[in-house]
N, C-alpha and C. Protein backbone atom coordinates (compact mmCIF):
# COMPACT_ATOMS: atom_id res chain seq x y z
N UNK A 1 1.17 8.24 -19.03
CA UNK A 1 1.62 9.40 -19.77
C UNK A 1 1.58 10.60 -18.82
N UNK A 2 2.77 11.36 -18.92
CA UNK A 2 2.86 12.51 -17.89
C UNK A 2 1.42 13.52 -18.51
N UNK A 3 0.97 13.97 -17.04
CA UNK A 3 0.07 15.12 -17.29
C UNK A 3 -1.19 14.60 -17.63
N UNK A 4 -1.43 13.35 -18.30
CA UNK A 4 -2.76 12.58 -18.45
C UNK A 4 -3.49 12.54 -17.03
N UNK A 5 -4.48 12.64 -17.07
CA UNK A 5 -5.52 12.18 -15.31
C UNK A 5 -5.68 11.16 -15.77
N UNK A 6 -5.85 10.14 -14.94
CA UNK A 6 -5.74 8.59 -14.06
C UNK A 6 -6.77 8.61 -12.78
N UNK A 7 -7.48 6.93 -12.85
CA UNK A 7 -7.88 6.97 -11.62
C UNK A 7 -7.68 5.88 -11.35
N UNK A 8 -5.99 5.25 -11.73
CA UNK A 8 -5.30 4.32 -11.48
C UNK A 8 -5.26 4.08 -9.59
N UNK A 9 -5.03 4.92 -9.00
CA UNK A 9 -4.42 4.93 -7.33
C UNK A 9 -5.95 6.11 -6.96
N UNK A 10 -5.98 4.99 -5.71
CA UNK A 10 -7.01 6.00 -4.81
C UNK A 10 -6.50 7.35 -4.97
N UNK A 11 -6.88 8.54 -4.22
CA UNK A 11 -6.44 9.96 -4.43
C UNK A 11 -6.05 10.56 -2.77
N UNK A 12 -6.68 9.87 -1.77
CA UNK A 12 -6.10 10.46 -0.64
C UNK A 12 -4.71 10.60 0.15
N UNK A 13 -4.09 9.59 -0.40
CA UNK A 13 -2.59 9.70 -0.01
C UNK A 13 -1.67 10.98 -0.71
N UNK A 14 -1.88 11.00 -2.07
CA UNK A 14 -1.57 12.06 -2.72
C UNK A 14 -1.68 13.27 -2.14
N UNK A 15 -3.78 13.52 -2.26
CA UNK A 15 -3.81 15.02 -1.48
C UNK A 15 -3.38 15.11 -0.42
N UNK A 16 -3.01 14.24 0.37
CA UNK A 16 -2.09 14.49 2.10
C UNK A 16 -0.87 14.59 1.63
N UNK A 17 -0.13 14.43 0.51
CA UNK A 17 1.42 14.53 0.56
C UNK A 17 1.21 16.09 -0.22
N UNK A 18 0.27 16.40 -1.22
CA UNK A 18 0.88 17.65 -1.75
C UNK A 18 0.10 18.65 -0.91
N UNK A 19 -0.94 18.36 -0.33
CA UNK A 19 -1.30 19.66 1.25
C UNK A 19 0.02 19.96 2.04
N UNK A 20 0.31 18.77 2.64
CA UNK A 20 1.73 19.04 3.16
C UNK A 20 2.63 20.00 2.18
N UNK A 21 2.94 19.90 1.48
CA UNK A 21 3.82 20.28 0.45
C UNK A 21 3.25 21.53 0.85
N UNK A 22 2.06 22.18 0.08
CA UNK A 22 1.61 23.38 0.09
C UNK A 22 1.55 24.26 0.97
N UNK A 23 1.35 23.44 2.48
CA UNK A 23 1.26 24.57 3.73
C UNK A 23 2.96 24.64 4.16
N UNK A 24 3.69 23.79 3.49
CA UNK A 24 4.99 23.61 4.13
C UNK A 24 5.55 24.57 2.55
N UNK A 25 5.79 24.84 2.26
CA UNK A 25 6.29 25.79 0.57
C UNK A 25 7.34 24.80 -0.03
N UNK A 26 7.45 23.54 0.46
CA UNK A 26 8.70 22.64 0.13
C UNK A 26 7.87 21.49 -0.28
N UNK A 27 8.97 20.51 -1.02
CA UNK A 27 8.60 19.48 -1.11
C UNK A 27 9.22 18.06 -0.19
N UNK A 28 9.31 18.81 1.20
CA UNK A 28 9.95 17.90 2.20
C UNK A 28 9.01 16.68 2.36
N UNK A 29 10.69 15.54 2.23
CA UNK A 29 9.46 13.97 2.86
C UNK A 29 9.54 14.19 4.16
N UNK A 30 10.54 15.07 5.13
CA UNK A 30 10.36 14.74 6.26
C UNK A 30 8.88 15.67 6.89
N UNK A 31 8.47 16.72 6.08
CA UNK A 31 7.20 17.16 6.79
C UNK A 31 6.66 16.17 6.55
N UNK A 32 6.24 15.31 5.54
CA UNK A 32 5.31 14.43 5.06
C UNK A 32 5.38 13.29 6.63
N UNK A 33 6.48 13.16 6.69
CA UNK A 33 6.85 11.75 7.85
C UNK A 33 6.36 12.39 9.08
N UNK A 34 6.56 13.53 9.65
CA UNK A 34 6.27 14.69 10.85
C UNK A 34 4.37 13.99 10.54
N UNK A 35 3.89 13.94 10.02
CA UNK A 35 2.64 13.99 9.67
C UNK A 35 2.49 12.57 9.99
N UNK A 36 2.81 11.66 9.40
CA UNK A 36 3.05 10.31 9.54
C UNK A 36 3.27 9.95 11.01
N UNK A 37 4.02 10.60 11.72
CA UNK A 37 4.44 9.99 12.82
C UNK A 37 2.70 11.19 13.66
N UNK A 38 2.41 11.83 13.51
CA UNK A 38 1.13 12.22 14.16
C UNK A 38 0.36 11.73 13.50
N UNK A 39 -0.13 10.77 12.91
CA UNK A 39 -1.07 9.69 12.13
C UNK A 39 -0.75 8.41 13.33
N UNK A 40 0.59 7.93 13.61
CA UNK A 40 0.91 7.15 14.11
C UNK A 40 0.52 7.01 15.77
N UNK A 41 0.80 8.28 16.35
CA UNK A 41 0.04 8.41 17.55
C UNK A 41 -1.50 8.44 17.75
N UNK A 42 -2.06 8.89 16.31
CA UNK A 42 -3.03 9.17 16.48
C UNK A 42 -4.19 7.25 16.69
N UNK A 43 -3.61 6.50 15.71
CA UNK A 43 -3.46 5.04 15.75
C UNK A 43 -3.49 4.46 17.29
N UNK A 44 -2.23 4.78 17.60
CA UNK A 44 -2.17 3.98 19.39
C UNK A 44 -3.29 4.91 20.12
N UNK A 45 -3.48 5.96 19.92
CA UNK A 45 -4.58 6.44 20.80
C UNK A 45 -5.75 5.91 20.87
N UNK A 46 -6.12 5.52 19.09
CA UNK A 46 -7.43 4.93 18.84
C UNK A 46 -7.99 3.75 18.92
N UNK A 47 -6.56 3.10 19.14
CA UNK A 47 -6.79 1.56 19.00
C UNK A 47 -6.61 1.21 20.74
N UNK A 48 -6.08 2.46 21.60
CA UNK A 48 -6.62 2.60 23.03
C UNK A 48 -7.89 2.67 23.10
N UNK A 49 -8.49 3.51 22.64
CA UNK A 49 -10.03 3.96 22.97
C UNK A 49 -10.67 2.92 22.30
N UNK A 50 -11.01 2.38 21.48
CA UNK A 50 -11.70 1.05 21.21
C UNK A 50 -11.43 0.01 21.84
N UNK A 51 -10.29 -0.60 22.30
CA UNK A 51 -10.31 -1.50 22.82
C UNK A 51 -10.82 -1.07 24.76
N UNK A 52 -10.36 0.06 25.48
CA UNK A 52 -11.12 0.28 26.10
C UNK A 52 -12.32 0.26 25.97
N UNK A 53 -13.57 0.81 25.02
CA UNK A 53 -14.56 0.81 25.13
C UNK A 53 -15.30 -0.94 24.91
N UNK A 54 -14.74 -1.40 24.44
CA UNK A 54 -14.70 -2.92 24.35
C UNK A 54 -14.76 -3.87 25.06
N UNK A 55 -13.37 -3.50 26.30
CA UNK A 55 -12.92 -4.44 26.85
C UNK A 55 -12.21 -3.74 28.24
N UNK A 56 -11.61 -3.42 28.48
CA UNK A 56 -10.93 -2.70 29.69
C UNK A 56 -9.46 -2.13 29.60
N UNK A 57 -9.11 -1.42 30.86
CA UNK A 57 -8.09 -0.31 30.55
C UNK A 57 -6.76 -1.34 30.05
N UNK A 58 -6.50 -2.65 30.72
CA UNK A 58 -5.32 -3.63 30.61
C UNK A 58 -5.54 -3.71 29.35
N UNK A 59 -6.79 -4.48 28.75
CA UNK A 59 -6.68 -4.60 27.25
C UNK A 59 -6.34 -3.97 26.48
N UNK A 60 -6.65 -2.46 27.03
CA UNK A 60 -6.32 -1.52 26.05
C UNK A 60 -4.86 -0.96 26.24
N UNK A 61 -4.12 -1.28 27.24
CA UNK A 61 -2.60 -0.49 27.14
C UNK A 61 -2.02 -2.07 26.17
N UNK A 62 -2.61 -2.96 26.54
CA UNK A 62 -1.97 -4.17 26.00
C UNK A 62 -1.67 -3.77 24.52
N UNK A 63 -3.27 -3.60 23.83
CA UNK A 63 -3.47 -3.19 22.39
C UNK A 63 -2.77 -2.49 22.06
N UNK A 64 -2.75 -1.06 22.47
CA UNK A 64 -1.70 0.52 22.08
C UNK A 64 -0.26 -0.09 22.22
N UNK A 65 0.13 -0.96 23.14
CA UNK A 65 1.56 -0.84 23.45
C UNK A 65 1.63 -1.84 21.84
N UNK A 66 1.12 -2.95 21.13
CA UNK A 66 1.29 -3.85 20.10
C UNK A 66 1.50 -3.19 18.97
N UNK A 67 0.32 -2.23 18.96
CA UNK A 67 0.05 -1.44 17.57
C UNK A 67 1.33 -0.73 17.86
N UNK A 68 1.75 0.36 18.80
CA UNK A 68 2.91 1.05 18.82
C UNK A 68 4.15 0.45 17.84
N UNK A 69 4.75 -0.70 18.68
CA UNK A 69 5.69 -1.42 18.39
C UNK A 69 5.34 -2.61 17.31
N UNK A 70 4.50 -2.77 16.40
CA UNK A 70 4.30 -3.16 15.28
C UNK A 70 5.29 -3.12 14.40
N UNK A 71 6.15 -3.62 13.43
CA UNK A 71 6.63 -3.57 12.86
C UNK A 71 6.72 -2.91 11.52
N UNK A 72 5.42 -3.06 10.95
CA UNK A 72 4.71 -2.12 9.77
C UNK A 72 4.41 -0.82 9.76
N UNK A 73 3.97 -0.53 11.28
CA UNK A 73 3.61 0.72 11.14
C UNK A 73 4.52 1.75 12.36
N UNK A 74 5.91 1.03 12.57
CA UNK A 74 6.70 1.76 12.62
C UNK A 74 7.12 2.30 11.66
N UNK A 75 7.38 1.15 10.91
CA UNK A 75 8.66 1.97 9.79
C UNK A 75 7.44 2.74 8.72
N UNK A 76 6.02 2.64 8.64
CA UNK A 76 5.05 3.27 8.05
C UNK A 76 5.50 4.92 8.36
N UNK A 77 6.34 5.09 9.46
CA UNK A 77 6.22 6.33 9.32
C UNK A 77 7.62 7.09 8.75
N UNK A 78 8.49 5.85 8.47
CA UNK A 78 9.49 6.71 7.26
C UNK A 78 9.28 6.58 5.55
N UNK A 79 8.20 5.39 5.68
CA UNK A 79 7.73 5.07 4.11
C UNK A 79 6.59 5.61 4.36
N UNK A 80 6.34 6.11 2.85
CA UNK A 80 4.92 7.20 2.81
C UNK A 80 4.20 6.07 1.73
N UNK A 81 3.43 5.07 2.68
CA UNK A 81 2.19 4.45 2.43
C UNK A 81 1.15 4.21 3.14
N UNK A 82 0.22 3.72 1.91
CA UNK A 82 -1.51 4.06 2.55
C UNK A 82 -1.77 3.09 4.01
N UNK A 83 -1.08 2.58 4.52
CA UNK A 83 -1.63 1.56 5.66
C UNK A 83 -1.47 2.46 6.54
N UNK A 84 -1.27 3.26 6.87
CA UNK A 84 -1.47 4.60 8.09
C UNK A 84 -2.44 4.78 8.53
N UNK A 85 -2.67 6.03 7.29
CA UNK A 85 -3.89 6.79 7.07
C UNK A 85 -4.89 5.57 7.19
N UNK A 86 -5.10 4.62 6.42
CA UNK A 86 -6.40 3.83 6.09
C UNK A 86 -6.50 3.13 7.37
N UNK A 87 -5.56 3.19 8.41
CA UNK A 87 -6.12 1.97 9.32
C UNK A 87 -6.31 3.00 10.59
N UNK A 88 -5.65 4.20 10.09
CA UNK A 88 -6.83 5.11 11.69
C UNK A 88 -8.18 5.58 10.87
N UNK A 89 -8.43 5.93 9.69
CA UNK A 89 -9.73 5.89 8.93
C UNK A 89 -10.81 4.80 9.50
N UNK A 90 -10.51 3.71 9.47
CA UNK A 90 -11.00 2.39 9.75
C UNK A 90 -11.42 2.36 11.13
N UNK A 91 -10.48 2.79 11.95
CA UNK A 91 -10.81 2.80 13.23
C UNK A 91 -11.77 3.52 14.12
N UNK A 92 -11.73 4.97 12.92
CA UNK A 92 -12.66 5.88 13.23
C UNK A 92 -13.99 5.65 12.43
N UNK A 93 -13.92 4.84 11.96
CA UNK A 93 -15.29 4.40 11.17
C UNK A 93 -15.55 3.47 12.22
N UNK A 94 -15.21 2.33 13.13
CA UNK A 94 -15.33 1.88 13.87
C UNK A 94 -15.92 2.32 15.48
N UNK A 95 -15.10 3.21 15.58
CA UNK A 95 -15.10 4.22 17.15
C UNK A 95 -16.82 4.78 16.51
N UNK A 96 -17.03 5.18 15.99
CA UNK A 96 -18.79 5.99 15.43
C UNK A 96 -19.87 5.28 14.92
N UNK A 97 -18.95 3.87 14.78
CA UNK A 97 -20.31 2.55 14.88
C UNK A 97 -20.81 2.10 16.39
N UNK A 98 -19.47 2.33 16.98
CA UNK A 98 -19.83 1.72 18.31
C UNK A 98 -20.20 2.97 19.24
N UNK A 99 -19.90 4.03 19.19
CA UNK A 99 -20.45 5.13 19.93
C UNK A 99 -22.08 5.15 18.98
N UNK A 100 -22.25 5.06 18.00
CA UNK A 100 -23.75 5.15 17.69
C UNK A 100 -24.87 4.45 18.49
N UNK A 101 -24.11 3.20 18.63
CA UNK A 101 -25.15 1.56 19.07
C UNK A 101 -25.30 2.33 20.60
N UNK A 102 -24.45 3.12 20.95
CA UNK A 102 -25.00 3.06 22.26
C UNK A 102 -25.65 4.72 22.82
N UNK A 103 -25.46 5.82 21.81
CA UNK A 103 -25.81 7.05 22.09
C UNK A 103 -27.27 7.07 20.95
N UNK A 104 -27.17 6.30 19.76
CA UNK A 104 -28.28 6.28 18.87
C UNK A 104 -27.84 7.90 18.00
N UNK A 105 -26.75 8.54 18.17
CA UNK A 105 -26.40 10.17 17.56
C UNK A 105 -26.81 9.70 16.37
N UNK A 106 -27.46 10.50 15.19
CA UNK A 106 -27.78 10.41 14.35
C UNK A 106 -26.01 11.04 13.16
N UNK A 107 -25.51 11.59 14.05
CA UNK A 107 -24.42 12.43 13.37
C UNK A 107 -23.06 11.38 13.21
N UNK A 108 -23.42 10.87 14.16
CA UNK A 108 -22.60 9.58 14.35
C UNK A 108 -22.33 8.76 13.06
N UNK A 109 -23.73 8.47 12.96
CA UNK A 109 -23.57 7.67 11.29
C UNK A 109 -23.39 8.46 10.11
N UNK A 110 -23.61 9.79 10.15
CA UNK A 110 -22.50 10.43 8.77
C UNK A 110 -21.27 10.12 9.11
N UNK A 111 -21.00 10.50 10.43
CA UNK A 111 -19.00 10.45 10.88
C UNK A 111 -18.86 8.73 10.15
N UNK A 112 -19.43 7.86 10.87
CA UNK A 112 -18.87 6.80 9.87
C UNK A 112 -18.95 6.38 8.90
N UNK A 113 -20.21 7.16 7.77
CA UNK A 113 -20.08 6.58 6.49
C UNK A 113 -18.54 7.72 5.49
N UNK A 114 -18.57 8.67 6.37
CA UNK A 114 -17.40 9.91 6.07
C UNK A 114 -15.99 8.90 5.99
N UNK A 115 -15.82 8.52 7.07
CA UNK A 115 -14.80 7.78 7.27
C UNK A 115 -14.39 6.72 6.53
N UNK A 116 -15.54 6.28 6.51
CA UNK A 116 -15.63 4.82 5.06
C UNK A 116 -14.99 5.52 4.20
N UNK A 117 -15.51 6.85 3.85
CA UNK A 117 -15.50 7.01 2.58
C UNK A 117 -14.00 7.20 2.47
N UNK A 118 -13.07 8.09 3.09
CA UNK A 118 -12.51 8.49 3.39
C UNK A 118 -11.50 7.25 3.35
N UNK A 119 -11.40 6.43 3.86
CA UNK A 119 -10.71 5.11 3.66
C UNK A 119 -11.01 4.77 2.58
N UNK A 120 -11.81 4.45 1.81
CA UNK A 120 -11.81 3.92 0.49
C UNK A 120 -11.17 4.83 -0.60
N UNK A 121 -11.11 6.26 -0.27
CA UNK A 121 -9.97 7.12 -0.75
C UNK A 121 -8.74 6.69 -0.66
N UNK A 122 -8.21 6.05 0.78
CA UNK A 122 -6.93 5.69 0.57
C UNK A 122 -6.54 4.35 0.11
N UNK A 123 -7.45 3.36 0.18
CA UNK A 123 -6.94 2.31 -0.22
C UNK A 123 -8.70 1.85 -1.22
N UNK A 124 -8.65 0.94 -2.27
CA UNK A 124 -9.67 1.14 -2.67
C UNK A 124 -10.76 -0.03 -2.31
N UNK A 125 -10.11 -1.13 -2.06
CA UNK A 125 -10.88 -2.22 -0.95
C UNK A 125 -11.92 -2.16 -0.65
N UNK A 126 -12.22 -1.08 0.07
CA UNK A 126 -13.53 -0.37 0.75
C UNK A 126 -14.34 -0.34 0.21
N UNK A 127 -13.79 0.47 -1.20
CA UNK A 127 -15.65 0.69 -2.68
C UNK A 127 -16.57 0.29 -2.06
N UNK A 128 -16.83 -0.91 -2.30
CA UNK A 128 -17.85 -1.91 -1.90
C UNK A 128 -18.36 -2.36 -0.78
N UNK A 129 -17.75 -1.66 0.32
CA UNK A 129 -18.26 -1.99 1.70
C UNK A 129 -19.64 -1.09 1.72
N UNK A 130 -19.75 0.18 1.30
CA UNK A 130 -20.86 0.85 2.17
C UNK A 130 -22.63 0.06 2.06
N UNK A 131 -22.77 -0.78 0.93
CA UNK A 131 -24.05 -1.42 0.90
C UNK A 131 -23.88 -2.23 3.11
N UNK A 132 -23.01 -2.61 3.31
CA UNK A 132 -22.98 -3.48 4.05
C UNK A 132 -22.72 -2.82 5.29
N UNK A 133 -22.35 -1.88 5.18
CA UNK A 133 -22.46 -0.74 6.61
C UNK A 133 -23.79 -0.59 6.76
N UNK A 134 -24.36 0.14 5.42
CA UNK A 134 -25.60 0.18 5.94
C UNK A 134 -26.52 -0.60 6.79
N UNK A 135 -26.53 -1.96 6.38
CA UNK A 135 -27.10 -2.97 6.57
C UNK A 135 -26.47 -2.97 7.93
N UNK A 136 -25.50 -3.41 8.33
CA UNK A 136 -25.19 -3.20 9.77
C UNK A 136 -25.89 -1.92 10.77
N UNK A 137 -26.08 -0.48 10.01
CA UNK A 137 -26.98 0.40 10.80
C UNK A 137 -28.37 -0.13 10.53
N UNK A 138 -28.95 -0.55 9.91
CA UNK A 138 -30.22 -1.01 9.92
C UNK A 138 -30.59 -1.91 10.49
N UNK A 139 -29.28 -2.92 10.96
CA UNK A 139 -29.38 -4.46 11.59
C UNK A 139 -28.92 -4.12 12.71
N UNK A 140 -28.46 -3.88 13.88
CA UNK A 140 -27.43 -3.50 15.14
C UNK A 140 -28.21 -2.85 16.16
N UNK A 141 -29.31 -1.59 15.39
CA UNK A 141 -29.20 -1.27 16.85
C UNK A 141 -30.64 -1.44 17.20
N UNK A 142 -30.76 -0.83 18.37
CA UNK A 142 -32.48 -1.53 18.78
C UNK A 142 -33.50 0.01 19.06
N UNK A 143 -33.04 0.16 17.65
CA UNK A 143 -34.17 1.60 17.87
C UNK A 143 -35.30 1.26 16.68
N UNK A 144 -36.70 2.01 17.15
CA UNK A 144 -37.18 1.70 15.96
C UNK A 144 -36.69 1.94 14.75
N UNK A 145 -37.85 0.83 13.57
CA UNK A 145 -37.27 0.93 12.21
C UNK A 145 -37.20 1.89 11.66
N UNK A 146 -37.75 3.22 11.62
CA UNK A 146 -37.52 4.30 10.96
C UNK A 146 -36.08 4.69 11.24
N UNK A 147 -35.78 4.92 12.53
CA UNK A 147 -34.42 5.82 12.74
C UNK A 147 -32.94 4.65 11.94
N UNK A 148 -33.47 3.22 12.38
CA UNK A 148 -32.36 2.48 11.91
C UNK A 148 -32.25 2.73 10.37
N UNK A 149 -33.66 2.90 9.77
CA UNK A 149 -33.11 3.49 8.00
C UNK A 149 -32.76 4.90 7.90
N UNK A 150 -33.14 5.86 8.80
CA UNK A 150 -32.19 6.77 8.82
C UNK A 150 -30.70 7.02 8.88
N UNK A 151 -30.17 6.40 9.98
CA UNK A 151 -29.08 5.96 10.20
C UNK A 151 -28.39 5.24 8.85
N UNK A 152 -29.12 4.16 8.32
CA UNK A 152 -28.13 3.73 7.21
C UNK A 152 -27.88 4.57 6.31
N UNK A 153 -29.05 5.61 5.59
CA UNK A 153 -29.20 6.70 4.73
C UNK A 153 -28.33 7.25 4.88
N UNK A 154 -27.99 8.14 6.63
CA UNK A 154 -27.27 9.25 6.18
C UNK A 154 -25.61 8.35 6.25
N UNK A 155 -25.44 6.91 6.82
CA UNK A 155 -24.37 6.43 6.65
C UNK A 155 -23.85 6.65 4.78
N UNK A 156 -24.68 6.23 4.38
CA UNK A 156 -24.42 6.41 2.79
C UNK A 156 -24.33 7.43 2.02
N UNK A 157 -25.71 8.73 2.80
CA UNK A 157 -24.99 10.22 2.52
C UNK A 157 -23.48 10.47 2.45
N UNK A 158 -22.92 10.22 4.25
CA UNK A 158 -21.94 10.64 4.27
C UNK A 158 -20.00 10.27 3.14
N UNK A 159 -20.93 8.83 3.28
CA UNK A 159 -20.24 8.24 1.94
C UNK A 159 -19.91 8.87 0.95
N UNK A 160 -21.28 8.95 0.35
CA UNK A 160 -21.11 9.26 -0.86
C UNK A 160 -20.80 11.07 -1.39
N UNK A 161 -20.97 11.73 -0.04
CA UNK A 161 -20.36 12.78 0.03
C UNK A 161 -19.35 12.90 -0.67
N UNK A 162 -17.98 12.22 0.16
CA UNK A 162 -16.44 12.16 0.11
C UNK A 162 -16.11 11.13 -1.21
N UNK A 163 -17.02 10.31 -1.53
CA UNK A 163 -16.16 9.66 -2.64
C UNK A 163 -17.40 10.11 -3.87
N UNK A 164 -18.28 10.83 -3.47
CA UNK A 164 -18.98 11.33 -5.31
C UNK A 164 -18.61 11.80 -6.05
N UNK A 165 -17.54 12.82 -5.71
CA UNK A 165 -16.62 13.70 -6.34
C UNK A 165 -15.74 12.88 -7.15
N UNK A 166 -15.16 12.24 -6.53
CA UNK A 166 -14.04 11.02 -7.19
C UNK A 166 -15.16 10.36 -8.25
N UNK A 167 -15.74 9.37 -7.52
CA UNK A 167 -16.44 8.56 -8.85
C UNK A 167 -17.06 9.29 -10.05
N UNK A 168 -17.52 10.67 -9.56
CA UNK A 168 -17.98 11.25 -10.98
C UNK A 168 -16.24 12.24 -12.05
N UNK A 169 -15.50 12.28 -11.43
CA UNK A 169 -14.07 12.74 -12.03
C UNK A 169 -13.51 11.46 -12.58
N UNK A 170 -13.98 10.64 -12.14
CA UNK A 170 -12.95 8.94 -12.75
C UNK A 170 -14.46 8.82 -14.37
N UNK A 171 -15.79 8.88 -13.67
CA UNK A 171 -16.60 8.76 -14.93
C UNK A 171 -16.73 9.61 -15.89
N UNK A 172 -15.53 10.82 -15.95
CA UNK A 172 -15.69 11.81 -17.25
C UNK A 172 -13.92 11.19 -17.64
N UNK A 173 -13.05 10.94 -17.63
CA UNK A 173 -12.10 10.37 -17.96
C UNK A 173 -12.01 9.34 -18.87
N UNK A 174 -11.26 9.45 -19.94
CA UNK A 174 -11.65 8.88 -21.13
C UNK A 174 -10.23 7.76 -21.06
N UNK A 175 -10.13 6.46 -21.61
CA UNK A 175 -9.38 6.00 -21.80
C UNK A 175 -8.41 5.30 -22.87
């Protein structure tokens, strides 16, 4: 029903199409795609830098040049869907697991429970991952046990930051 609230569809794809809208005074798809295609670079950059930090510079032009020329997430950037956004989300939840294990940043693990969260905004899959992030910061790295339950904590802070808002707006919604 028009004008009813829903918490049918995640909400982050939305607020990125009507921000656009708002800083742009239009309702252009091509700003939306302009955005898309800097989502898209932003992707080959990231999926450079992880696989570098991984593996080496060959692996990593190998990786960027695949993801580039992907088929999905070319044309992702004239169709306005969530596999964009959610898979540089992902990546950057990734890039701040693996920069954690080896700097121990405590800030690190908000950036990736943020990111979680942040992905589970765009696609909803995720919900249910953060018990198991945690557990990965508590299990992974080799610092004492206090900081590793720190680390999972504020992983789940940061979580639940970005998606508390949502889950408590979906739990006053009547159906």
């Amino acid at each position: 029903i028009a004008g009813r609230l829903t918490s049918m569809r995640p909400p982050l794809m939305p607020f990125l199409i009507a921000t656009v809208w708002r800083l742009t005074g239009t309702e252009s798809l091509v700003a939306v795609r302009a955005i898309q295609v800097l989502l898209s670079l932003a992707l080959v950059v990231l999926t450079y830098a992880l696989t570098l930090r991984l593996f080496n510079r060959q692996v990593g032009l190998i990786a960027a040049t695949v993801v580039a020329f992907y088929p999905s997430f070319l044309f992702s950037s004239v169709l306005l869907l969530t596999e964009l956004p959610f898979t540089v989300l992902v990546l950057v939840m990734v890039l701040c697991f693996d920069r954690f294990l080896e700097t121990r940043n405590l800030w690190l693990a908000v950036g990736c429970g943020t990111a979680l969260g942040l992905a589970a905004l765009t696609r909803s899959v995720l919900w249910p991952f953060v018990p198991f992030l945690a557990l990965f910061f508590a299990a992974a790295s080799r610092v004492p046990w206090r900081r590793r339950l720190g680390a999972a904590l504020l992983c789940v802070l940061g979580y639940s930051l970005v998606v508390g808002p949502w889950a408590v707006r979906n739990s006053r919604l009547r159906t």
